[in-house]
PDB file of N, CA and C in Angstrom:
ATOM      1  N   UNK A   1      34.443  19.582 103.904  1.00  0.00           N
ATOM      2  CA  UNK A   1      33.002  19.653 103.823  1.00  0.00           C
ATOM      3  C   UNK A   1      32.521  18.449 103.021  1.00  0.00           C
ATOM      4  N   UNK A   2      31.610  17.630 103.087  1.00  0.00           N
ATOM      5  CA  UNK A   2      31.083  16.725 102.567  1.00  0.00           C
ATOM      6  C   UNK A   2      30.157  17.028 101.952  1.00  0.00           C
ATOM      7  N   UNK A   3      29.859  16.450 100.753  1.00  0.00           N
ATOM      8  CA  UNK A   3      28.539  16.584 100.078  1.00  0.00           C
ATOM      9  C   UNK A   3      27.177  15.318 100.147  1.00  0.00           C
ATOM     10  N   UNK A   4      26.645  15.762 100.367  1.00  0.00           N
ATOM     11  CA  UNK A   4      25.668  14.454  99.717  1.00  0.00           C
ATOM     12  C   UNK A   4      25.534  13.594  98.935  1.00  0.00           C
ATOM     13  N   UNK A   5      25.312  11.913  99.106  1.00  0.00           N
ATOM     14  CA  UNK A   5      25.583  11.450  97.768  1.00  0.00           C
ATOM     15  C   UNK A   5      24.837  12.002  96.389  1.00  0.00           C
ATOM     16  N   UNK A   6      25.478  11.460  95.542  1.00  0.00           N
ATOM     17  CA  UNK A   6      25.072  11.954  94.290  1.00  0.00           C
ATOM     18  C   UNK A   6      24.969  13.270  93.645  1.00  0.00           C
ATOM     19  N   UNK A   7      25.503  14.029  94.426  1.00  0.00           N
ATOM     20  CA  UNK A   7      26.035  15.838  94.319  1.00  0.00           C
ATOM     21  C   UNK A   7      26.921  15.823  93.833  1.00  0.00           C
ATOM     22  N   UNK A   8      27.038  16.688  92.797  1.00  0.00           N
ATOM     23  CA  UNK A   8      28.006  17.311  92.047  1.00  0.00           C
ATOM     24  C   UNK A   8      28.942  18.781  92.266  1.00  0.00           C
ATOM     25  N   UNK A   9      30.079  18.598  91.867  1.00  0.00           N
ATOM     26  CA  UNK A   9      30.929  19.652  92.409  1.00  0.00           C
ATOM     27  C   UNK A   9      30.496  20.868  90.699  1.00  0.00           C
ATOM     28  N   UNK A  10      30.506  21.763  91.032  1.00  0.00           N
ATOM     29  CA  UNK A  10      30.121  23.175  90.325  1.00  0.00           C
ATOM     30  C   UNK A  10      31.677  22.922  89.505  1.00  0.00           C
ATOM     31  N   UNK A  11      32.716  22.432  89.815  1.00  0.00           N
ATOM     32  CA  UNK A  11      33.911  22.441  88.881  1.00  0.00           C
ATOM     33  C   UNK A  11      33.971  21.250  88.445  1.00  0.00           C
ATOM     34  N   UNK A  12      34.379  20.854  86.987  1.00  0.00           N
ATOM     35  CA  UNK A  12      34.188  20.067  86.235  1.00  0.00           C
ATOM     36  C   UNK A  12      35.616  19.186  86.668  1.00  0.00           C
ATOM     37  N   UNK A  13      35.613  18.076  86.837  1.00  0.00           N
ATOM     38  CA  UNK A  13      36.974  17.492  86.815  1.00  0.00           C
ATOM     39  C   UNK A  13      38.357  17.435  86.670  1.00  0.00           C
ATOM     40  N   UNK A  14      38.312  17.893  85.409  1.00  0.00           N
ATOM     41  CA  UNK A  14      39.350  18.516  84.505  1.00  0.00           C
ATOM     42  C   UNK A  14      39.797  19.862  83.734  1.00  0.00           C
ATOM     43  N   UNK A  15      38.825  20.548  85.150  1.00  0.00           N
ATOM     44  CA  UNK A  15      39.200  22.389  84.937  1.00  0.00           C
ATOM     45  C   UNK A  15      40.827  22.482  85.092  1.00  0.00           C
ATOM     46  N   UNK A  16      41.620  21.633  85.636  1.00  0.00           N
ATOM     47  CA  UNK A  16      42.910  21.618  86.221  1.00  0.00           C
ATOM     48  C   UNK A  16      43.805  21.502  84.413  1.00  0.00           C
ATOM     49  N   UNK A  17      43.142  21.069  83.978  1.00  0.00           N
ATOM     50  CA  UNK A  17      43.898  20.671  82.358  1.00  0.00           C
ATOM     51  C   UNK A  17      43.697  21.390  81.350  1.00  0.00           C
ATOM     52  N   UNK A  18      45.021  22.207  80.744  1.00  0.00           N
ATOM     53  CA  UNK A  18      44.421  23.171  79.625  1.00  0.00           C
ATOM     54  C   UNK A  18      43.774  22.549  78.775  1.00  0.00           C
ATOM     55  N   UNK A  19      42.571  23.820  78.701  1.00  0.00           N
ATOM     56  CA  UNK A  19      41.461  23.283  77.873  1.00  0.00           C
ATOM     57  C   UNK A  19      41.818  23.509  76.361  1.00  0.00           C
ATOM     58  N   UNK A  20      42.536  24.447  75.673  1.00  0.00           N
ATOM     59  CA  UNK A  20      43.179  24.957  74.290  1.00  0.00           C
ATOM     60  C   UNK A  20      44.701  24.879  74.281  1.00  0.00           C
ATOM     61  N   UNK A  21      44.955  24.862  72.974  1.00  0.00           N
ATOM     62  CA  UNK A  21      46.280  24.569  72.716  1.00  0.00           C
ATOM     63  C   UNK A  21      47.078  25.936  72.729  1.00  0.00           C
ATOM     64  N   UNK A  22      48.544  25.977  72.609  1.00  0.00           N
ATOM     65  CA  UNK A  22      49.098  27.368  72.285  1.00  0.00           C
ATOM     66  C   UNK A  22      48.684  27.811  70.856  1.00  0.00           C
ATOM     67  N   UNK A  23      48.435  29.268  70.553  1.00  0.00           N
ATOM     68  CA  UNK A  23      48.032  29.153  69.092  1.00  0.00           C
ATOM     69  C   UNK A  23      49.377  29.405  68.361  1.00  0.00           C
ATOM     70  N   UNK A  24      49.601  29.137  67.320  1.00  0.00           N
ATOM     71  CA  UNK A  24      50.640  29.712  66.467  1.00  0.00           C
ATOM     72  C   UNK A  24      50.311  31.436  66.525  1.00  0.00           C
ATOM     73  N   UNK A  25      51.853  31.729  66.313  1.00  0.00           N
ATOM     74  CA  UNK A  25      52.141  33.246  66.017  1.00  0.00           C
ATOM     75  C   UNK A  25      52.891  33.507  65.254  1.00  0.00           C
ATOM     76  N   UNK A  26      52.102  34.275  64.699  1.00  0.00           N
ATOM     77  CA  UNK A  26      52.247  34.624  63.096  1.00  0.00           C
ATOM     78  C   UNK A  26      52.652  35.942  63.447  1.00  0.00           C
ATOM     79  N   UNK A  27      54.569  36.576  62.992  1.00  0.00           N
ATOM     80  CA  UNK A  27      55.032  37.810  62.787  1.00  0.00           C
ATOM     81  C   UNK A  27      54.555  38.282  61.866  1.00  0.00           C
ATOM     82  N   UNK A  28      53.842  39.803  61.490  1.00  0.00           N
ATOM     83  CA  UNK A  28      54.174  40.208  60.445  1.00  0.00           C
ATOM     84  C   UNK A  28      54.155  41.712  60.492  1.00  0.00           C
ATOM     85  N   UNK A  29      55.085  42.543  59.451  1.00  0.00           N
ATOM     86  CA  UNK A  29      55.801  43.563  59.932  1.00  0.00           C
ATOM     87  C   UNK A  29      54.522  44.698  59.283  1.00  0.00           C
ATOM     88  N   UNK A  30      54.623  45.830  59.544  1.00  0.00           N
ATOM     89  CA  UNK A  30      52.909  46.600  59.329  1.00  0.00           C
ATOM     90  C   UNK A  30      53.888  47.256  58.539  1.00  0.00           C
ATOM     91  N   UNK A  31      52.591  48.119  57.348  1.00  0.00           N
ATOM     92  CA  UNK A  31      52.963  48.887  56.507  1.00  0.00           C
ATOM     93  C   UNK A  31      54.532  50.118  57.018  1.00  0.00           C
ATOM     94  N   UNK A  32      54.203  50.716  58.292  1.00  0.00           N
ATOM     95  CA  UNK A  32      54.927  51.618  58.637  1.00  0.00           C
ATOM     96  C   UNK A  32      56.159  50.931  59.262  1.00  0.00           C
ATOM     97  N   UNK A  33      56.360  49.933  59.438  1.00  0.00           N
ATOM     98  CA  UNK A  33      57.331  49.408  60.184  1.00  0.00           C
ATOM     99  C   UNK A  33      58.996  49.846  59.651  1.00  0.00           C
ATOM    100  N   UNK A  34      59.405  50.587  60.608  1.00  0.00           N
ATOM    101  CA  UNK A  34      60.689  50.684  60.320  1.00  0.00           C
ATOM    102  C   UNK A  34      62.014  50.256  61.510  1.00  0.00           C
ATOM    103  N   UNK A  35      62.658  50.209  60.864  1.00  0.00           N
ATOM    104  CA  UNK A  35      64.382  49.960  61.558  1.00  0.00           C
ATOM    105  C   UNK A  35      65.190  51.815  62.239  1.00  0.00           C
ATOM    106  N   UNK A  36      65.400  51.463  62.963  1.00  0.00           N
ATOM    107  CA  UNK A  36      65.885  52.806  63.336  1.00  0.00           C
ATOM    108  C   UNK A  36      67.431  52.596  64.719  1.00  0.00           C
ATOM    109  N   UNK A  37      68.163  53.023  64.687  1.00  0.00           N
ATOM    110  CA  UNK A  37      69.406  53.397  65.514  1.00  0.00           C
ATOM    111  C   UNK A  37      69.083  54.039  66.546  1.00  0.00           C
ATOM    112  N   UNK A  38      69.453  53.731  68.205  1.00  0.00           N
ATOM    113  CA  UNK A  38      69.231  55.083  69.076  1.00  0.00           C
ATOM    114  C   UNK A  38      70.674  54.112  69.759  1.00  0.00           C
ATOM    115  N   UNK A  39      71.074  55.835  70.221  1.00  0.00           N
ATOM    116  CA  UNK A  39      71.716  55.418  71.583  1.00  0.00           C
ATOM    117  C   UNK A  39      71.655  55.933  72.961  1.00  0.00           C
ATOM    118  N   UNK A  40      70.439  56.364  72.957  1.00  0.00           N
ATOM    119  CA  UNK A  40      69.886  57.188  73.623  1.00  0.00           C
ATOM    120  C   UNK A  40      68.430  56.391  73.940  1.00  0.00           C
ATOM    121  N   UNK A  41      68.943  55.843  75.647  1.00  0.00           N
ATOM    122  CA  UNK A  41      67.076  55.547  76.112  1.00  0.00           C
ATOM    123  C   UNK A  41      66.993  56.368  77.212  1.00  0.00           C
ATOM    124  N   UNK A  42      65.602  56.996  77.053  1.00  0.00           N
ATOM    125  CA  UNK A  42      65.125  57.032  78.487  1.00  0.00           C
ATOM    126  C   UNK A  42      63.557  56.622  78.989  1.00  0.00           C
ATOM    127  N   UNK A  43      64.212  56.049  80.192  1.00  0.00           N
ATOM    128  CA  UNK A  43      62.586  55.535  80.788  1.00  0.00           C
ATOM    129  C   UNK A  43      61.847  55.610  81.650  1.00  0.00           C
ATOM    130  N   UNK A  44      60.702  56.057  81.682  1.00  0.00           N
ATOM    131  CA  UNK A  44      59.502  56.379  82.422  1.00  0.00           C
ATOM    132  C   UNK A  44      58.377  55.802  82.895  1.00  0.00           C
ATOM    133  N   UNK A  45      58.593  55.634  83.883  1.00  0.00           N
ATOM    134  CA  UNK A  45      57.527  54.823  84.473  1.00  0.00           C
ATOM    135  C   UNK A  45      56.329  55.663  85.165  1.00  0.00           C
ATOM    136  N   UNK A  46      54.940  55.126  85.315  1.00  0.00           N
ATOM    137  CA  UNK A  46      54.000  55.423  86.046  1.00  0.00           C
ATOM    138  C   UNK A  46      53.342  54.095  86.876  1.00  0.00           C
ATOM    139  N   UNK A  47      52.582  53.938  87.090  1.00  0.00           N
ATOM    140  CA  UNK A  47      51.611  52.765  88.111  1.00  0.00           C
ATOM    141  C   UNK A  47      51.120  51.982  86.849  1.00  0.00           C
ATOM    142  N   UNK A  48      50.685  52.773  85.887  1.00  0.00           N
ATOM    143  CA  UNK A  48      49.890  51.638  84.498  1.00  0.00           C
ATOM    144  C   UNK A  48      51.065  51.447  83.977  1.00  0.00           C
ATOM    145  N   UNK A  49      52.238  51.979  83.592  1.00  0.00           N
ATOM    146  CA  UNK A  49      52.601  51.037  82.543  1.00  0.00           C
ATOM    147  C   UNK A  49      54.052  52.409  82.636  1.00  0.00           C
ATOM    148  N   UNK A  50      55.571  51.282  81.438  1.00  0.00           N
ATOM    149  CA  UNK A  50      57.163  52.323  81.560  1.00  0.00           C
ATOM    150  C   UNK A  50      56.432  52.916  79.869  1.00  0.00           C
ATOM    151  N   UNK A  51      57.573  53.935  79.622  1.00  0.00           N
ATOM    152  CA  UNK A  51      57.936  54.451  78.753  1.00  0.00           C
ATOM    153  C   UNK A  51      59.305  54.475  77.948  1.00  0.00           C
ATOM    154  N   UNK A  52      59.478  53.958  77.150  1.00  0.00           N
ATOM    155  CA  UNK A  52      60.794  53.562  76.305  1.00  0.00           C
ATOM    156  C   UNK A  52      60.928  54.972  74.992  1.00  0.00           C
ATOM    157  N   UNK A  53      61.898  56.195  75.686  1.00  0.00           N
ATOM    158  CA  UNK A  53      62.086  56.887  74.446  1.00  0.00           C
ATOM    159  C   UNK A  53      63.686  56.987  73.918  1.00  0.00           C
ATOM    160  N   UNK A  54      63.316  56.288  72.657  1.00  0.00           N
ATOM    161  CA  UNK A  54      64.118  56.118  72.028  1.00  0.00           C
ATOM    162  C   UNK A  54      64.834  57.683  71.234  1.00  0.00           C
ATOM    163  N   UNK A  55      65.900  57.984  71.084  1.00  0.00           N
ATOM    164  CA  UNK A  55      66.630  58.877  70.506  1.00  0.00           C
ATOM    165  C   UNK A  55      67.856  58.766  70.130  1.00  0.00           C
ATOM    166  N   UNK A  56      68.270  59.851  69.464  1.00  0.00           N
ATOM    167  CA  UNK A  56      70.074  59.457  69.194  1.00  0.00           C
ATOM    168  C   UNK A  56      70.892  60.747  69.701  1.00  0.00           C
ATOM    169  N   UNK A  57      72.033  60.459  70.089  1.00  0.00           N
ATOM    170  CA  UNK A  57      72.851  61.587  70.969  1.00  0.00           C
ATOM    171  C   UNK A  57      74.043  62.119  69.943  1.00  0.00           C
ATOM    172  N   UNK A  58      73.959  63.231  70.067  1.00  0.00           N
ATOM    173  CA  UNK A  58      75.192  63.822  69.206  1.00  0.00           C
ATOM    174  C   UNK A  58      75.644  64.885  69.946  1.00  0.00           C
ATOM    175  N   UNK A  59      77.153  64.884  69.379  1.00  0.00           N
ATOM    176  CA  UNK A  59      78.108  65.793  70.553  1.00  0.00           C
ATOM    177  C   UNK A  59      78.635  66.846  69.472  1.00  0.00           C
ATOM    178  N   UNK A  60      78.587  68.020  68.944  1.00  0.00           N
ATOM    179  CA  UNK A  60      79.116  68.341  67.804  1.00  0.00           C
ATOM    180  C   UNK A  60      80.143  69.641  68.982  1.00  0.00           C
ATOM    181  N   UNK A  61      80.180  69.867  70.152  1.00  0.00           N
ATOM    182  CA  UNK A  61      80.996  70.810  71.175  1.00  0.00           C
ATOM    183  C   UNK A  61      81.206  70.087  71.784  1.00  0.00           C
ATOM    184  N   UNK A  62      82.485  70.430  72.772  1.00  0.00           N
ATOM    185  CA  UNK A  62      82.601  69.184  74.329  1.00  0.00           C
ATOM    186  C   UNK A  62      82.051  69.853  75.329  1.00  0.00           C
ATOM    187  N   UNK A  63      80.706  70.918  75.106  1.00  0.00           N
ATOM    188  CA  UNK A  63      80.100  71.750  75.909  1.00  0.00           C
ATOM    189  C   UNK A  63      78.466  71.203  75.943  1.00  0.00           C
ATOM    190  N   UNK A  64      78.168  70.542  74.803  1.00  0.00           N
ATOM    191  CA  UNK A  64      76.800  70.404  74.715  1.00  0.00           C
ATOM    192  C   UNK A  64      76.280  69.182  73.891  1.00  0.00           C
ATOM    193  N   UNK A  65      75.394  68.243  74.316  1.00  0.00           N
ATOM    194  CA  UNK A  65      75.285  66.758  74.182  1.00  0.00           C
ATOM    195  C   UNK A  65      74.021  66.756  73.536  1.00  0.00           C
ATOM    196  N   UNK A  66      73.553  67.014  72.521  1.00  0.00           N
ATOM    197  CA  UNK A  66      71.920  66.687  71.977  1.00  0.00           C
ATOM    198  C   UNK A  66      71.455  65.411  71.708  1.00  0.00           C
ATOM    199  N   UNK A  67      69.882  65.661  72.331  1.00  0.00           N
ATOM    200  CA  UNK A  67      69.404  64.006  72.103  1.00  0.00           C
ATOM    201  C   UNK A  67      68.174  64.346  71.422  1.00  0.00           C
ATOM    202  N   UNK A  68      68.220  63.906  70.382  1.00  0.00           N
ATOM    203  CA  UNK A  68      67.169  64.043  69.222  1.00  0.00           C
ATOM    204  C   UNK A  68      66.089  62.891  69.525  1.00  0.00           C
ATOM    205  N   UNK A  69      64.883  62.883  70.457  1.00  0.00           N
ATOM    206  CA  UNK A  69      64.426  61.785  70.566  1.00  0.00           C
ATOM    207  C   UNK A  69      63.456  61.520  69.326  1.00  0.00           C
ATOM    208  N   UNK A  70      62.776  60.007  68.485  1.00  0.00           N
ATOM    209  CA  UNK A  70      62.298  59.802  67.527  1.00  0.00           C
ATOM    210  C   UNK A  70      61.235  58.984  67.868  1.00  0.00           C
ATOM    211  N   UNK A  71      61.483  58.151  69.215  1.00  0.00           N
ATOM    212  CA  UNK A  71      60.208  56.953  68.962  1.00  0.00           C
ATOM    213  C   UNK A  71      59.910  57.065  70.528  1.00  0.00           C
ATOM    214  N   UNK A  72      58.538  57.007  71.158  1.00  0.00           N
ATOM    215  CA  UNK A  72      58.130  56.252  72.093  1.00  0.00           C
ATOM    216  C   UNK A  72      57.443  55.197  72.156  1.00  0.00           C
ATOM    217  N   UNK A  73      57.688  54.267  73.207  1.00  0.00           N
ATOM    218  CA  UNK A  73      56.953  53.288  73.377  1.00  0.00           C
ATOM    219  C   UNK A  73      56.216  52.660  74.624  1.00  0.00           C
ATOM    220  N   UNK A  74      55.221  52.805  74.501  1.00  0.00           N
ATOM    221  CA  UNK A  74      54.470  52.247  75.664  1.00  0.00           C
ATOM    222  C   UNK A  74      54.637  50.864  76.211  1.00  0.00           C
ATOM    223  N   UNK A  75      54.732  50.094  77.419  1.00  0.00           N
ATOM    224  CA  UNK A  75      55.113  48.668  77.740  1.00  0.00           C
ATOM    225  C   UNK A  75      54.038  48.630  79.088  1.00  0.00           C
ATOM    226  N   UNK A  76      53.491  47.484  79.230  1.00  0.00           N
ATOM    227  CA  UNK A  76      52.548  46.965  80.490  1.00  0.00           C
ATOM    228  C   UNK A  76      53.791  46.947  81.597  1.00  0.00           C
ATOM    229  N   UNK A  77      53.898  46.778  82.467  1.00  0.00           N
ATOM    230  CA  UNK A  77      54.390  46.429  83.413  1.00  0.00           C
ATOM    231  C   UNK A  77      55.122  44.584  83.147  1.00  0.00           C
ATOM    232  N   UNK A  78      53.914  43.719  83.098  1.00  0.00           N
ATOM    233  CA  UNK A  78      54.537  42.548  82.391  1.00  0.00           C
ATOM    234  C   UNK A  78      55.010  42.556  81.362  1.00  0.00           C
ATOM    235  N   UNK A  79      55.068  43.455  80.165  1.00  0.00           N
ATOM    236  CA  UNK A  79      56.080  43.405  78.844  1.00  0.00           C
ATOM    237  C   UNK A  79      57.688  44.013  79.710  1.00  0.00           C
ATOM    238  N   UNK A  80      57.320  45.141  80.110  1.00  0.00           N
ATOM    239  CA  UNK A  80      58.561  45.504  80.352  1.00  0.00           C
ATOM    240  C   UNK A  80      59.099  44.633  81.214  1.00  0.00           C
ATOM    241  N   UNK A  81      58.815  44.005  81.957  1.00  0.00           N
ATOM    242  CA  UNK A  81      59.619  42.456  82.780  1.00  0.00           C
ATOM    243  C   UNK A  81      60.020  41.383  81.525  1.00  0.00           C
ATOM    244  N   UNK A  82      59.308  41.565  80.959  1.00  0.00           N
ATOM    245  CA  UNK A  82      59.683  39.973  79.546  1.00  0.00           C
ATOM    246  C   UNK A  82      61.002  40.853  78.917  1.00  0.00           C
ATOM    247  N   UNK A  83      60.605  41.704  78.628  1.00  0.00           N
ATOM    248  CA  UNK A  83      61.880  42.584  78.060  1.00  0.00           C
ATOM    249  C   UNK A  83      63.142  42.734  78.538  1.00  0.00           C
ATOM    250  N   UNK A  84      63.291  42.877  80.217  1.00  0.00           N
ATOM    251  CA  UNK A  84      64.682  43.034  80.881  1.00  0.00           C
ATOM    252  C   UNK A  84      65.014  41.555  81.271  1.00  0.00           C
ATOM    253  N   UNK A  85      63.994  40.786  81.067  1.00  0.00           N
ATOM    254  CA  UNK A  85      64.299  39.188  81.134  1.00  0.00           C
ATOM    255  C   UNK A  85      65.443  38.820  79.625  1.00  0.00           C
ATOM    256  N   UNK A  86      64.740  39.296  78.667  1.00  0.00           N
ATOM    257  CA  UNK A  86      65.175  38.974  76.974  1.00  0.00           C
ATOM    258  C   UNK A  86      66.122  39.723  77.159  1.00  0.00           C
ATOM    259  N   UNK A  87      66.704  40.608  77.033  1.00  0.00           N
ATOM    260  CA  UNK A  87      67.526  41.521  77.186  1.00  0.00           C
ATOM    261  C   UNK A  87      68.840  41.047  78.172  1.00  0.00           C
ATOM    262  N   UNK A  88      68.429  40.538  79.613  1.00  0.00           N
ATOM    263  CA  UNK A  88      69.448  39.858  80.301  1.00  0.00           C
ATOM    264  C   UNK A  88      70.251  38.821  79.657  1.00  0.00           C
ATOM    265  N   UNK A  89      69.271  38.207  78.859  1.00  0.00           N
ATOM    266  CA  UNK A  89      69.570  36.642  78.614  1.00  0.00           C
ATOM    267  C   UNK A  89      70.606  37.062  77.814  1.00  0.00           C
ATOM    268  N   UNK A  90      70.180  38.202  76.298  1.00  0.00           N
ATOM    269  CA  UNK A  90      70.590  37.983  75.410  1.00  0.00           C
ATOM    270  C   UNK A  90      72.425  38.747  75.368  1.00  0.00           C
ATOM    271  N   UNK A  91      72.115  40.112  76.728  1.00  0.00           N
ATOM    272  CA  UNK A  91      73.268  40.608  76.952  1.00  0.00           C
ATOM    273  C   UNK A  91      74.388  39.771  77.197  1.00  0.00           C
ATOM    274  N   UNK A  92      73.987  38.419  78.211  1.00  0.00           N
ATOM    275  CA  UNK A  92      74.951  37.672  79.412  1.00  0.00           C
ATOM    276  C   UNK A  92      75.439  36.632  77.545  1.00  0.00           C
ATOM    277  N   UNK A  93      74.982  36.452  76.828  1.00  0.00           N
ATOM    278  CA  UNK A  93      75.349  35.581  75.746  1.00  0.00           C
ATOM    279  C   UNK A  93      76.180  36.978  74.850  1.00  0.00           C
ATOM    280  N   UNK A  94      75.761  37.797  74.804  1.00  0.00           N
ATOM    281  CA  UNK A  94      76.873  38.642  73.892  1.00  0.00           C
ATOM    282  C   UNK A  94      78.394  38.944  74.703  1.00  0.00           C
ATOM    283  N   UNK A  95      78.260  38.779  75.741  1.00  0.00           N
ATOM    284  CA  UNK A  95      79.435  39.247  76.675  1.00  0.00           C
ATOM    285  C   UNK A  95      80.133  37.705  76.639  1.00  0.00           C
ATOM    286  N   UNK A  96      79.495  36.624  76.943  1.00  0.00           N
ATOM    287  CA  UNK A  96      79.980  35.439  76.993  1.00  0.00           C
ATOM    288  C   UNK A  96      81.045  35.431  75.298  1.00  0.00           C
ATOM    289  N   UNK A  97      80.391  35.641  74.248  1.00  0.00           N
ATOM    290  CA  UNK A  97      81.098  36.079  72.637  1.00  0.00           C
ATOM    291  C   UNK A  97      82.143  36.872  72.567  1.00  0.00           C
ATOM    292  N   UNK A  98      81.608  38.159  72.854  1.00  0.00           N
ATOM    293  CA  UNK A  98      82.673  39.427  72.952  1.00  0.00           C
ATOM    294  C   UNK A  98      83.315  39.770  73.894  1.00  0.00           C
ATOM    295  N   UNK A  99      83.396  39.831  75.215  1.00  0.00           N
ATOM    296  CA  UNK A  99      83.684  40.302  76.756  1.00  0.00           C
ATOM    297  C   UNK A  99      82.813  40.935  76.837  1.00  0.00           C
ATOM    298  N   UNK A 100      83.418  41.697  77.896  1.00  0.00           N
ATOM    299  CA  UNK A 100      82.036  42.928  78.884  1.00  0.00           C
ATOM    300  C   UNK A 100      81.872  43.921  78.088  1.00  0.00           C
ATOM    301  N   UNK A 101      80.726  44.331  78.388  1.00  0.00           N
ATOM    302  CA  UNK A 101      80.670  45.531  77.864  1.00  0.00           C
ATOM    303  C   UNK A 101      80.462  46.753  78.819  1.00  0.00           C
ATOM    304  N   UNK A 102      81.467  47.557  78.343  1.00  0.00           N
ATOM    305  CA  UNK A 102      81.488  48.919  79.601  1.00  0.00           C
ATOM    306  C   UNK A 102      80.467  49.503  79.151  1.00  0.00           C
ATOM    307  N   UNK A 103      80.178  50.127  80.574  1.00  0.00           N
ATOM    308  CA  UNK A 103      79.226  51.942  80.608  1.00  0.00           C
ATOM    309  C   UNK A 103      79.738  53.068  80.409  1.00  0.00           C
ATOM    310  N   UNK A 104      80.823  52.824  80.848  1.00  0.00           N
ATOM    311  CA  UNK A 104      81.657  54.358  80.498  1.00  0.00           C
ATOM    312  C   UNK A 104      82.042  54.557  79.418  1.00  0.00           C
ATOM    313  N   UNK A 105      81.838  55.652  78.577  1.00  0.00           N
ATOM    314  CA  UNK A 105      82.137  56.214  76.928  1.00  0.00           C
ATOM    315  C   UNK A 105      83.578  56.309  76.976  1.00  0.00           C
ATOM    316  N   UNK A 106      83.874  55.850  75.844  1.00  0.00           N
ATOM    317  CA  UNK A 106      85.661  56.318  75.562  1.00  0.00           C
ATOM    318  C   UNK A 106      85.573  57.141  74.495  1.00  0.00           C
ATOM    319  N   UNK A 107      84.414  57.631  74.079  1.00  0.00           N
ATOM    320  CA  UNK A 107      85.199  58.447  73.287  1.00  0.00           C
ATOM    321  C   UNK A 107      83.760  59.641  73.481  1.00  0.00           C
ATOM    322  N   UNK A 108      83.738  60.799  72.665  1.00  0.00           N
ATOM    323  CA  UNK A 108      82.418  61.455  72.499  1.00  0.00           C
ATOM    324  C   UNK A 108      81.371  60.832  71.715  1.00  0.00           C
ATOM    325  N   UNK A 109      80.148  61.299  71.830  1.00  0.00           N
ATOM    326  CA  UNK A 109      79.292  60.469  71.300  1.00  0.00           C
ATOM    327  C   UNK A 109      79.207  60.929  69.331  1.00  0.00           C
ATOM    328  N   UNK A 110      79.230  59.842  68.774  1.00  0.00           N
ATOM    329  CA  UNK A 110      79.582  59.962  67.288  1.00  0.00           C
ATOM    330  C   UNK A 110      78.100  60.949  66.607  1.00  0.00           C
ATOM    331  N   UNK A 111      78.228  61.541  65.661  1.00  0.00           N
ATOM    332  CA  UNK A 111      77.051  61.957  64.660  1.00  0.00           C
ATOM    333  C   UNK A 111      76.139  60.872  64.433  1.00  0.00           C
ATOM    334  N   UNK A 112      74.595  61.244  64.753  1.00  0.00           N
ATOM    335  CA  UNK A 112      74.050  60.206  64.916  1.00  0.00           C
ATOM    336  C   UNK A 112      73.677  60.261  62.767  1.00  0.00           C
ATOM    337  N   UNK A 113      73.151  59.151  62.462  1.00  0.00           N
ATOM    338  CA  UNK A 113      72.887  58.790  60.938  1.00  0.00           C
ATOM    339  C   UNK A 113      72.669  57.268  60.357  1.00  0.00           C
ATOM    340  N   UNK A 114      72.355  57.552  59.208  1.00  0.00           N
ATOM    341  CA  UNK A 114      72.517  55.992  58.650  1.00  0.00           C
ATOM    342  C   UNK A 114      73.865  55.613  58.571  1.00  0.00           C
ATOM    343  N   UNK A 115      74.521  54.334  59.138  1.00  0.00           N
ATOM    344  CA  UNK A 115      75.751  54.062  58.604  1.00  0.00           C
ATOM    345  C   UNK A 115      76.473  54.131  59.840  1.00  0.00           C
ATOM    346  N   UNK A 116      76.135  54.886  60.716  1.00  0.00           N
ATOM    347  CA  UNK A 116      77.154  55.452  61.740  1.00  0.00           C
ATOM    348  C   UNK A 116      76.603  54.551  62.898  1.00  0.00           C
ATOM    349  N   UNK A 117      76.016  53.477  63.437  1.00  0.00           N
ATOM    350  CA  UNK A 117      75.552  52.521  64.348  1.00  0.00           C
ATOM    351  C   UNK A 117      76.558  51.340  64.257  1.00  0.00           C
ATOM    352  N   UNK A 118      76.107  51.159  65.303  1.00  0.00           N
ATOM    353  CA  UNK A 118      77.327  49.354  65.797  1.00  0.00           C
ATOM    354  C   UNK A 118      77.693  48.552  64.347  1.00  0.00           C
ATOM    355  N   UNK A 119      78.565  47.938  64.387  1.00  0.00           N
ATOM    356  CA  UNK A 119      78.795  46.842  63.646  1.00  0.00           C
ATOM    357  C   UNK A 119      79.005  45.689  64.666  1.00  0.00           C
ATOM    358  N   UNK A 120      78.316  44.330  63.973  1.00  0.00           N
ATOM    359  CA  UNK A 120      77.914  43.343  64.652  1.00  0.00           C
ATOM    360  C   UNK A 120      78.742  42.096  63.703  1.00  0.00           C
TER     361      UNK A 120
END
């Protein structure tokens, strides 16, 4: 489509070029912020957005498996993609360190507690 001389386009030249910089991001941890152990996820999805519930599993019979869940967390659809992205990356580099890591349990699942989580 041609314009007329001396007509101007409604988009500015250099709409194509970010107009702002990245801002800095500043971590900082909130009053309630805590550290916590699970070995126990489960996740739930709907159309808006997954569900991340965190819990810990304890076996105290070889009849019955409790999962004490403690935290949920809500994720967009795009967090939870950044997440199994971070998570890929960071798994394929721990396995590259340590070997594979299996799915299958070798042993029963331990008393969940302070103290009683991975060593790294």
């Amino acid at each position: 489509m041609m314009r007329p001389a001396g007509s101007h386009s409604r988009y500015p030249c250099c709409m194509s070029q970010p107009i702002h910089s990245s801002p800095n991001i500043n971590i900082v941890q909130a009053q309630d912020y805590r550290d916590g152990y699970a070995n126990s996820v489960q996740v739930r999805a709907s159309v808006w957005d997954f569900m991340l519930v965190f819990g810990a599993a304890r076996q105290d019979s070889p009849n019955e498996v409790v999962l004490r869940n403690f935290q949920g967390i809500y994720l967009s659809p795009q967090q939870a993609k950044a997440l199994w992205n971070l998570l890929g990356q960071n798994l394929a580099q721990y396995e590259q360190a340590f070997g594979p890591i299996s799915l299958e349990p070798t042993q029963a699942f331990p008393a969940a507690g302070p103290g009683n989580g991975p060593i790294h």
